[in-house]
PDB file of N, CA and C in Angstrom:
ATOM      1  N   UNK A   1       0.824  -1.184   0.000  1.00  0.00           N
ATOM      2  CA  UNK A   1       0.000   0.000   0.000  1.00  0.00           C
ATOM      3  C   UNK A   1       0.874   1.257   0.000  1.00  0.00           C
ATOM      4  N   UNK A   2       2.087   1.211   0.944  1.00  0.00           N
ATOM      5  CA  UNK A   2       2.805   2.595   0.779  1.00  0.00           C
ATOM      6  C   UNK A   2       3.462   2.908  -0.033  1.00  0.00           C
ATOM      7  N   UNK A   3       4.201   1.671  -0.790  1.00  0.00           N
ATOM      8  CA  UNK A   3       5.034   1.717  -2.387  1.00  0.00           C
ATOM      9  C   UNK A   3       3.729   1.691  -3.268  1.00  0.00           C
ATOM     10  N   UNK A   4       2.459   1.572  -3.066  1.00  0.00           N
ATOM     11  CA  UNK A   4       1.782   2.485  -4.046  1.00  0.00           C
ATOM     12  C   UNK A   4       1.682   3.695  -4.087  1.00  0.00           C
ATOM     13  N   UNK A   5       1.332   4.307  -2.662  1.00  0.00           N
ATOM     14  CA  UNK A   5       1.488   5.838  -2.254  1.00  0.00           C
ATOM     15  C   UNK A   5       2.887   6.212  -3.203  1.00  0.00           C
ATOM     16  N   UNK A   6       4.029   5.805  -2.724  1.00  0.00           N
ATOM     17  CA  UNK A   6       4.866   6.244  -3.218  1.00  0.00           C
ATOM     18  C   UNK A   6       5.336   6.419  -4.968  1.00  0.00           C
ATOM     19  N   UNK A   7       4.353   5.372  -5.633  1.00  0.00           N
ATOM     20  CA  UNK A   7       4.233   5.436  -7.199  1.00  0.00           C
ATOM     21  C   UNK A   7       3.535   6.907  -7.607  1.00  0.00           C
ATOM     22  N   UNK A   8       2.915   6.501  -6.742  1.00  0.00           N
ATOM     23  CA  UNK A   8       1.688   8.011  -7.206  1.00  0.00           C
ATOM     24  C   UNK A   8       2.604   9.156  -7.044  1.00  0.00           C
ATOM     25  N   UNK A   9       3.531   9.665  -6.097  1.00  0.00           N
ATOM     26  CA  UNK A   9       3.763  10.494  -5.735  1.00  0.00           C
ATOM     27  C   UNK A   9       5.439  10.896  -6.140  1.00  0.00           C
ATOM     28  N   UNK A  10       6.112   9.712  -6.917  1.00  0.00           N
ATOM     29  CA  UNK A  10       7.467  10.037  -7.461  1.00  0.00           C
ATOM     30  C   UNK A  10       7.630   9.565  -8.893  1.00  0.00           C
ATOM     31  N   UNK A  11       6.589   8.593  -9.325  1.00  0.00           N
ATOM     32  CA  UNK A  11       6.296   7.619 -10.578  1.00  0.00           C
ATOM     33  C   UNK A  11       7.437   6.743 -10.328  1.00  0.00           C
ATOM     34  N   UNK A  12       7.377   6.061 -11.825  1.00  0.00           N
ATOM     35  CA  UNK A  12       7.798   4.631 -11.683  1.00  0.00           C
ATOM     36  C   UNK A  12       9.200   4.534 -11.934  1.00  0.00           C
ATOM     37  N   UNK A  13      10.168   5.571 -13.007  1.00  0.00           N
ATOM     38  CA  UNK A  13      11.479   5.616 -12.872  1.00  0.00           C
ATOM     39  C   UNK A  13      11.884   6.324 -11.421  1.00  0.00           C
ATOM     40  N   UNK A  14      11.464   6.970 -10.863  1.00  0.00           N
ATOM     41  CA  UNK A  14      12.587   6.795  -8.996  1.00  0.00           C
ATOM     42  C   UNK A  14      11.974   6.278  -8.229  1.00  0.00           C
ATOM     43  N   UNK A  15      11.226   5.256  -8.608  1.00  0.00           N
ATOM     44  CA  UNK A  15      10.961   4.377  -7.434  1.00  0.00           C
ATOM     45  C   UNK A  15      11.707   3.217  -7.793  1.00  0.00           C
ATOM     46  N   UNK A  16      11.824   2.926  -8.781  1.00  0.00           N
ATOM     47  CA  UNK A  16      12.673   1.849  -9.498  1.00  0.00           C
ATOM     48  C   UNK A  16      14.364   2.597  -8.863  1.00  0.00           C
ATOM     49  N   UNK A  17      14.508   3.556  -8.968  1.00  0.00           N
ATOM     50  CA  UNK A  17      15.867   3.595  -8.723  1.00  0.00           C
ATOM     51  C   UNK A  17      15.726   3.349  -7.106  1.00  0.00           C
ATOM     52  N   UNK A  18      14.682   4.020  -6.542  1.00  0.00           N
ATOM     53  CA  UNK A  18      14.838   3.686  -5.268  1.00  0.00           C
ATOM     54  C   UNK A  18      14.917   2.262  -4.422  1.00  0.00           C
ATOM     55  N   UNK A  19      13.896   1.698  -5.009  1.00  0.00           N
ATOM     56  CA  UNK A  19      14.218   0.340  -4.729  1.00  0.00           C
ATOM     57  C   UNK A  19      15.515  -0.442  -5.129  1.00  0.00           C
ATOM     58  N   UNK A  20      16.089  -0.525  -6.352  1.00  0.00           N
ATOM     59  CA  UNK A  20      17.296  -1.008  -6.599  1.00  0.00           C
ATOM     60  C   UNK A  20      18.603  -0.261  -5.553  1.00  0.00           C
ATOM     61  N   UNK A  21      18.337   0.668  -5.338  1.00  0.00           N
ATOM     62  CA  UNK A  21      19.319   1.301  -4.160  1.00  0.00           C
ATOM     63  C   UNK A  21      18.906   0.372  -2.797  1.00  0.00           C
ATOM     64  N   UNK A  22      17.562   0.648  -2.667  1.00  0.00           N
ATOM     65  CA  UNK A  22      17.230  -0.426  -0.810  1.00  0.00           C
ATOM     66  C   UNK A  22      17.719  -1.787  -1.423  1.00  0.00           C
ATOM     67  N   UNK A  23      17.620  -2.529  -2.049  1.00  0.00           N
ATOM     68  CA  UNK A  23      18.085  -3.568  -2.272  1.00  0.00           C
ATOM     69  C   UNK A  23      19.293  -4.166  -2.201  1.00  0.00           C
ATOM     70  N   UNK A  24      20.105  -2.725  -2.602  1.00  0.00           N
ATOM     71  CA  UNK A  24      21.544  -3.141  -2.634  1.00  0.00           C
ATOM     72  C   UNK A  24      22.473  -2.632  -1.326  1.00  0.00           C
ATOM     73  N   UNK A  25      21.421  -1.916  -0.752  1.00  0.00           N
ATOM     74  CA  UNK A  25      21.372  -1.647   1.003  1.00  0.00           C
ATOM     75  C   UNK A  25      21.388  -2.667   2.205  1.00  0.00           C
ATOM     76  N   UNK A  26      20.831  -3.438   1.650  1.00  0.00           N
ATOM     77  CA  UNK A  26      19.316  -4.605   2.663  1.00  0.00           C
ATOM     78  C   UNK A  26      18.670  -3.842   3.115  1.00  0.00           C
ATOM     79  N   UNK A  27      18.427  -2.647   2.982  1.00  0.00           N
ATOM     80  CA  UNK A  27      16.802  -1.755   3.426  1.00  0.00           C
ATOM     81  C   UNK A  27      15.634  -1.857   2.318  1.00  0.00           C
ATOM     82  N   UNK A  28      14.994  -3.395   3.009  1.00  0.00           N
ATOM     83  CA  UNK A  28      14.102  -3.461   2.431  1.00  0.00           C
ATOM     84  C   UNK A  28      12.702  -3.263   3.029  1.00  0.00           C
ATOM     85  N   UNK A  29      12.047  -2.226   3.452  1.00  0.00           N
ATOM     86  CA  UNK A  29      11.267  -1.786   3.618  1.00  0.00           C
ATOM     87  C   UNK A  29      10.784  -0.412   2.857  1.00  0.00           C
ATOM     88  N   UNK A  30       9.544  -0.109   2.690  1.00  0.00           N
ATOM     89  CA  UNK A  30       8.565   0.943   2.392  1.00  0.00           C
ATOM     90  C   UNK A  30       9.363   2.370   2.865  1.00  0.00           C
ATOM     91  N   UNK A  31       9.419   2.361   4.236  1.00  0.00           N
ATOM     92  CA  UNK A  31       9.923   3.501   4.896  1.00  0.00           C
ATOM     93  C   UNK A  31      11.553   3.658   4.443  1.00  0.00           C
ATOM     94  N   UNK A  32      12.190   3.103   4.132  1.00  0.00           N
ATOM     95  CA  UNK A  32      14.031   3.051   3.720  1.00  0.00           C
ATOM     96  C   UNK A  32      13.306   3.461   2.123  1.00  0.00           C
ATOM     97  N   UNK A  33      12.551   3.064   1.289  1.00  0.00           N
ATOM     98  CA  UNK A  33      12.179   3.528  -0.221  1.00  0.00           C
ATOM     99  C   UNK A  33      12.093   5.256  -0.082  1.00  0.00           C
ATOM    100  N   UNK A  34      11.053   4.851   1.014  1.00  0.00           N
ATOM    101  CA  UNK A  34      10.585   6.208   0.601  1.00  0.00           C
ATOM    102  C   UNK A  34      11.568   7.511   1.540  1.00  0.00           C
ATOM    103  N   UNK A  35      12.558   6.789   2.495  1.00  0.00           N
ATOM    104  CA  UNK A  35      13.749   7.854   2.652  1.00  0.00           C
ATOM    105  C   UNK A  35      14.870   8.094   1.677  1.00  0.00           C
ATOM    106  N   UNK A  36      14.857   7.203   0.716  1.00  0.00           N
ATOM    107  CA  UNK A  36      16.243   7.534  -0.524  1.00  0.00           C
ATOM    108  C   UNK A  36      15.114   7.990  -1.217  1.00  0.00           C
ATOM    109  N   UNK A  37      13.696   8.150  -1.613  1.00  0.00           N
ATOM    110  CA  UNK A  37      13.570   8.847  -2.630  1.00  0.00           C
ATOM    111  C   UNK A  37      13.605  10.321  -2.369  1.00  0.00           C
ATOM    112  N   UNK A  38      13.296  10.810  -0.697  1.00  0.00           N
ATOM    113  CA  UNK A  38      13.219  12.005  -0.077  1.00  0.00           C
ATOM    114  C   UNK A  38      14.785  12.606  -0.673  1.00  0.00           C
ATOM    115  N   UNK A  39      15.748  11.850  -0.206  1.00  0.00           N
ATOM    116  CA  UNK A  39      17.291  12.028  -0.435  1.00  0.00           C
ATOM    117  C   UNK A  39      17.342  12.642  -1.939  1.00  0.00           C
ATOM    118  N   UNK A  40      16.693  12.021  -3.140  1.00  0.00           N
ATOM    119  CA  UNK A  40      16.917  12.025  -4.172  1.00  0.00           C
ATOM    120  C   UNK A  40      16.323  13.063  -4.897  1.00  0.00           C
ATOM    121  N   UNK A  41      15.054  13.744  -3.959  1.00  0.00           N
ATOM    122  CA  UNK A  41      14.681  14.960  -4.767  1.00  0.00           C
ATOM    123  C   UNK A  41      15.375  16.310  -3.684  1.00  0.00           C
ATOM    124  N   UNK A  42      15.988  15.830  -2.449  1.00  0.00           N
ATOM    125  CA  UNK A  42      16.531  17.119  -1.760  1.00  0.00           C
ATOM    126  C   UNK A  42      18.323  17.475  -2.722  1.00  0.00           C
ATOM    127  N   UNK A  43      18.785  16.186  -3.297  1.00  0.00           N
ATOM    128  CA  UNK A  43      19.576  16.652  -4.407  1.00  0.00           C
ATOM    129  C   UNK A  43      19.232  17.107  -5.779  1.00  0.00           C
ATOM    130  N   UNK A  44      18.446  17.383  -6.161  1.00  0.00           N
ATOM    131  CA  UNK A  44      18.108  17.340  -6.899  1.00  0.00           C
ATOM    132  C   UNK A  44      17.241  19.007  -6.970  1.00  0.00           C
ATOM    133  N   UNK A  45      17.106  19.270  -5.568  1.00  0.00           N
ATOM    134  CA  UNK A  45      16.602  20.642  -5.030  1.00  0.00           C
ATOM    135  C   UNK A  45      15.228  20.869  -5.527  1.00  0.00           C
ATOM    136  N   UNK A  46      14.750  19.954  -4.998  1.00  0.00           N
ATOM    137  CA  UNK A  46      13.232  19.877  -5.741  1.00  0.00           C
ATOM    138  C   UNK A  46      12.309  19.923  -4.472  1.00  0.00           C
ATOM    139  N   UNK A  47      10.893  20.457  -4.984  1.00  0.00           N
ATOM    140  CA  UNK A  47       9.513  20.842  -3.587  1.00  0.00           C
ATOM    141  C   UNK A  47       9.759  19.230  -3.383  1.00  0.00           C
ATOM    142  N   UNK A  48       8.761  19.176  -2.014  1.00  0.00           N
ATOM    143  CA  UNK A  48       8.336  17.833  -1.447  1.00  0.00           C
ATOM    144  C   UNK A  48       7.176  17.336  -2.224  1.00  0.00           C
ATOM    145  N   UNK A  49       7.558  16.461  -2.549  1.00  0.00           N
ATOM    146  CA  UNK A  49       6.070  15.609  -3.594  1.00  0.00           C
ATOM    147  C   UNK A  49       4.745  15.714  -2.285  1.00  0.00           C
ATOM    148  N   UNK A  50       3.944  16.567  -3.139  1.00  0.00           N
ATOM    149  CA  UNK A  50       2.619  15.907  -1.706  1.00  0.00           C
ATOM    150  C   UNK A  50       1.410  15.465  -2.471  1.00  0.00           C
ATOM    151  N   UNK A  51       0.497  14.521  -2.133  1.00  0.00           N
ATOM    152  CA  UNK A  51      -0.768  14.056  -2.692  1.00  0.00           C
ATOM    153  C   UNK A  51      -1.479  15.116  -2.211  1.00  0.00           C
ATOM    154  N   UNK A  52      -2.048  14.878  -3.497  1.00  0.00           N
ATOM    155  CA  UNK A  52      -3.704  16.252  -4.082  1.00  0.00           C
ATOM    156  C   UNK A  52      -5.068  14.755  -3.291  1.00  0.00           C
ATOM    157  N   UNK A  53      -5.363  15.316  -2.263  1.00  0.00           N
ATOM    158  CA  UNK A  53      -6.398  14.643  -1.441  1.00  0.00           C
ATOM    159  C   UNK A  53      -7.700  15.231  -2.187  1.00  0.00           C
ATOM    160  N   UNK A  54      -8.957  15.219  -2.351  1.00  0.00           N
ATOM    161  CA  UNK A  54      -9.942  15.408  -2.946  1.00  0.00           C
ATOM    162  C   UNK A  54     -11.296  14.867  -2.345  1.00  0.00           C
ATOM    163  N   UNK A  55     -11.988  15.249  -1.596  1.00  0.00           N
ATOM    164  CA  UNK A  55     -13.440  15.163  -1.214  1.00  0.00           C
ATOM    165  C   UNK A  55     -14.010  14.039  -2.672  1.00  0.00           C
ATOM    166  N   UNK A  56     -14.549  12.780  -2.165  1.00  0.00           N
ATOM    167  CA  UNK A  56     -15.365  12.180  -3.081  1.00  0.00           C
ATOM    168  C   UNK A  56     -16.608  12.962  -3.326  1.00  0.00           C
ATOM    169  N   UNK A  57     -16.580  14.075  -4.079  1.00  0.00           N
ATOM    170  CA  UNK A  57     -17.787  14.692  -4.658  1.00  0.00           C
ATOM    171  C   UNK A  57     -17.828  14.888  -5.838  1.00  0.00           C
ATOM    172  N   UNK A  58     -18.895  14.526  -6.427  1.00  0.00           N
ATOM    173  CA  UNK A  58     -19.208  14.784  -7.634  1.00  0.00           C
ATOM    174  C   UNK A  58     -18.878  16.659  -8.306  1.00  0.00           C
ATOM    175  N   UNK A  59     -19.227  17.207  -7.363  1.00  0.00           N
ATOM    176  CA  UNK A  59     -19.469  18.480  -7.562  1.00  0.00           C
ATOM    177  C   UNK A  59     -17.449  19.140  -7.553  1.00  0.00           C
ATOM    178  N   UNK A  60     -17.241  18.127  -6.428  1.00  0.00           N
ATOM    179  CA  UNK A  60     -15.106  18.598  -6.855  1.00  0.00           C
ATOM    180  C   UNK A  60     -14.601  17.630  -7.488  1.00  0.00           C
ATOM    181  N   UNK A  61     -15.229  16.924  -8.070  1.00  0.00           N
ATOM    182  CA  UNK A  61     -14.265  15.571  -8.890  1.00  0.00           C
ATOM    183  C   UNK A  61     -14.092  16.245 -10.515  1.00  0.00           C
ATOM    184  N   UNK A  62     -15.212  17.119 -10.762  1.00  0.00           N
ATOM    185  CA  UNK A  62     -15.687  17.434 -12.169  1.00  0.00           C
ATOM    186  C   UNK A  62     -15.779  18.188 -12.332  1.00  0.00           C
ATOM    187  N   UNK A  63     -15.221  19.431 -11.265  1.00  0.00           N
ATOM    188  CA  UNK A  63     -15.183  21.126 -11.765  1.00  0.00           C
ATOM    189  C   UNK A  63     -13.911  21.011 -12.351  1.00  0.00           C
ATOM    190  N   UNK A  64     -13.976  21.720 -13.605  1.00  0.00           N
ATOM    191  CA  UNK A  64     -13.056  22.529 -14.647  1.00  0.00           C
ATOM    192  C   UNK A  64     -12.618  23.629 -14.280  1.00  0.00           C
ATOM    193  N   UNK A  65     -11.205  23.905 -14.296  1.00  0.00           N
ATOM    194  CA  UNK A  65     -10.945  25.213 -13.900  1.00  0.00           C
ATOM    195  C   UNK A  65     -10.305  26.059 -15.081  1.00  0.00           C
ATOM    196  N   UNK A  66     -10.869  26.951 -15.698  1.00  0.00           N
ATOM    197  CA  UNK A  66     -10.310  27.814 -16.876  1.00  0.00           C
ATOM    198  C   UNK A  66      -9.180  28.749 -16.426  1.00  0.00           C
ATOM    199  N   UNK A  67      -7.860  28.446 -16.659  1.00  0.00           N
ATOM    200  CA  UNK A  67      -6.802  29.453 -16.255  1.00  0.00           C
ATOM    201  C   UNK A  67      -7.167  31.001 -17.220  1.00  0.00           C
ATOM    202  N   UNK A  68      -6.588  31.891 -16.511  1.00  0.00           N
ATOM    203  CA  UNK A  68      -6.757  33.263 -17.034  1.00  0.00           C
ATOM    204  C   UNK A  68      -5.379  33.679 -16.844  1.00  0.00           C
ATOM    205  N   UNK A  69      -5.548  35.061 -17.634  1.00  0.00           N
ATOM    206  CA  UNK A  69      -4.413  36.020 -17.252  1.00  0.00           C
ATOM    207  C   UNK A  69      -4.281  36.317 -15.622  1.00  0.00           C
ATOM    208  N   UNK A  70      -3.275  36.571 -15.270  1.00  0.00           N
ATOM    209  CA  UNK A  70      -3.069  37.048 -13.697  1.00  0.00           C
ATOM    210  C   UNK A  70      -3.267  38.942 -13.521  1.00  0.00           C
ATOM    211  N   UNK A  71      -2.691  39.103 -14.647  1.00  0.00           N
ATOM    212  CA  UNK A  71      -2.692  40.688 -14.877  1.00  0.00           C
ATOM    213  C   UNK A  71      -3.187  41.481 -14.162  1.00  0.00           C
ATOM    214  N   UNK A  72      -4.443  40.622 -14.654  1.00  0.00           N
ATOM    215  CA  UNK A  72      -5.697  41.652 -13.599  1.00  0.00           C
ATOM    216  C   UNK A  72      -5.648  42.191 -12.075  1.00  0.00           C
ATOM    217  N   UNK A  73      -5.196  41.331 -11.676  1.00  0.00           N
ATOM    218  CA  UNK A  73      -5.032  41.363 -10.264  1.00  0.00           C
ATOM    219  C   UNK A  73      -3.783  42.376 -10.029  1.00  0.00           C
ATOM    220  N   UNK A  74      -3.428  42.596 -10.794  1.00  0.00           N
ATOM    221  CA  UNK A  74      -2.418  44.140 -10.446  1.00  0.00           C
ATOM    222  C   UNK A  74      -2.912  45.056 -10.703  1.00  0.00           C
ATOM    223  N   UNK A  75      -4.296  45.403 -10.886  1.00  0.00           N
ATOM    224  CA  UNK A  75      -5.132  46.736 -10.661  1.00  0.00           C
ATOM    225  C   UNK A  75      -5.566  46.844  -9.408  1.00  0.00           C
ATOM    226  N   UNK A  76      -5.912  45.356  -8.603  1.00  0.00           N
ATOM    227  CA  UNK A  76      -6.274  45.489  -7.337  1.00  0.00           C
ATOM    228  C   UNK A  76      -5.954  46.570  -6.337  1.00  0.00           C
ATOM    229  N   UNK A  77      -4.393  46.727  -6.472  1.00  0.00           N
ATOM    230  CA  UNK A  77      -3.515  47.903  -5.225  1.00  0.00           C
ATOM    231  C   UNK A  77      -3.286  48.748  -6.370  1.00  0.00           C
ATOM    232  N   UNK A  78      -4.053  49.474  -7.240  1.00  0.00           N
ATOM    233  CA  UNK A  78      -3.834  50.357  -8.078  1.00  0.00           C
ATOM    234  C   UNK A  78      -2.614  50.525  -8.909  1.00  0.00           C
ATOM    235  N   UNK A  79      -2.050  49.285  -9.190  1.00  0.00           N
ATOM    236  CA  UNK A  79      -1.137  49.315  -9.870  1.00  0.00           C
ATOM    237  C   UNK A  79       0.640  49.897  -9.304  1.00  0.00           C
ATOM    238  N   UNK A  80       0.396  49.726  -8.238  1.00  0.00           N
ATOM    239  CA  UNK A  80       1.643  50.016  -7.175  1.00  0.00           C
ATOM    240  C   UNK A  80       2.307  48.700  -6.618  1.00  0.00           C
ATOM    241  N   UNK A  81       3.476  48.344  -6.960  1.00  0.00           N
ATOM    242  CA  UNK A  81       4.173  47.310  -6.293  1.00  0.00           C
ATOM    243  C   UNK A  81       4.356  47.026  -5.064  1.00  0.00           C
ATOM    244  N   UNK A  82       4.314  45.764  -4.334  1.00  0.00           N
ATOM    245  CA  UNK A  82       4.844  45.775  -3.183  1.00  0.00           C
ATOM    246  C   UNK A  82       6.133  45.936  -2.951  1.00  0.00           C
ATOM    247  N   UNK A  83       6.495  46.835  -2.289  1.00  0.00           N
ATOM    248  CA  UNK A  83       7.948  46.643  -2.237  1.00  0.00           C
ATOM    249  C   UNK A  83       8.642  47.190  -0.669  1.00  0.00           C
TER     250      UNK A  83
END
């Protein structure tokens, strides 16, 4: 179940590397996978992978979200930077 979590959340080439690393460790557990894959995106200088959790609702499973310009939103403070 947690090396599925962990598919979802790094895919299938670094989990494959990860596991062939625990293997050649003897850390063969879930928790040793999923600490060399942590290792492998803090070199790599990358965010923390996190799962998108989602309410079983019909009404959030199937809203569409149309991206826009951001622009707009710099009229909000009248067009003055924060600074």
């Amino acid at each position: 179940m947690q090396l599925n979590k962990l598919l979802d959340l790094y895919g299938p080439e670094e989990l494959d590397l990860a596991l062939a690393e625990a293997l050649k460790r003897g850390a063969i557990s879930s928790g040793s996978v999923g600490y060399l894959l942590d290792q492998q995106r803090r070199k790599r200088r990358s965010h923390p992978a996190l799962a998108v959790i989602l309410p079983d609702h019909p009404n959030v499973r199937n809203t569409h979200v149309v991206p826009h310009d951001l622009k707009s939103y710099d009229n909000l403070n009248g067009g003055k930077d924060d600074q």
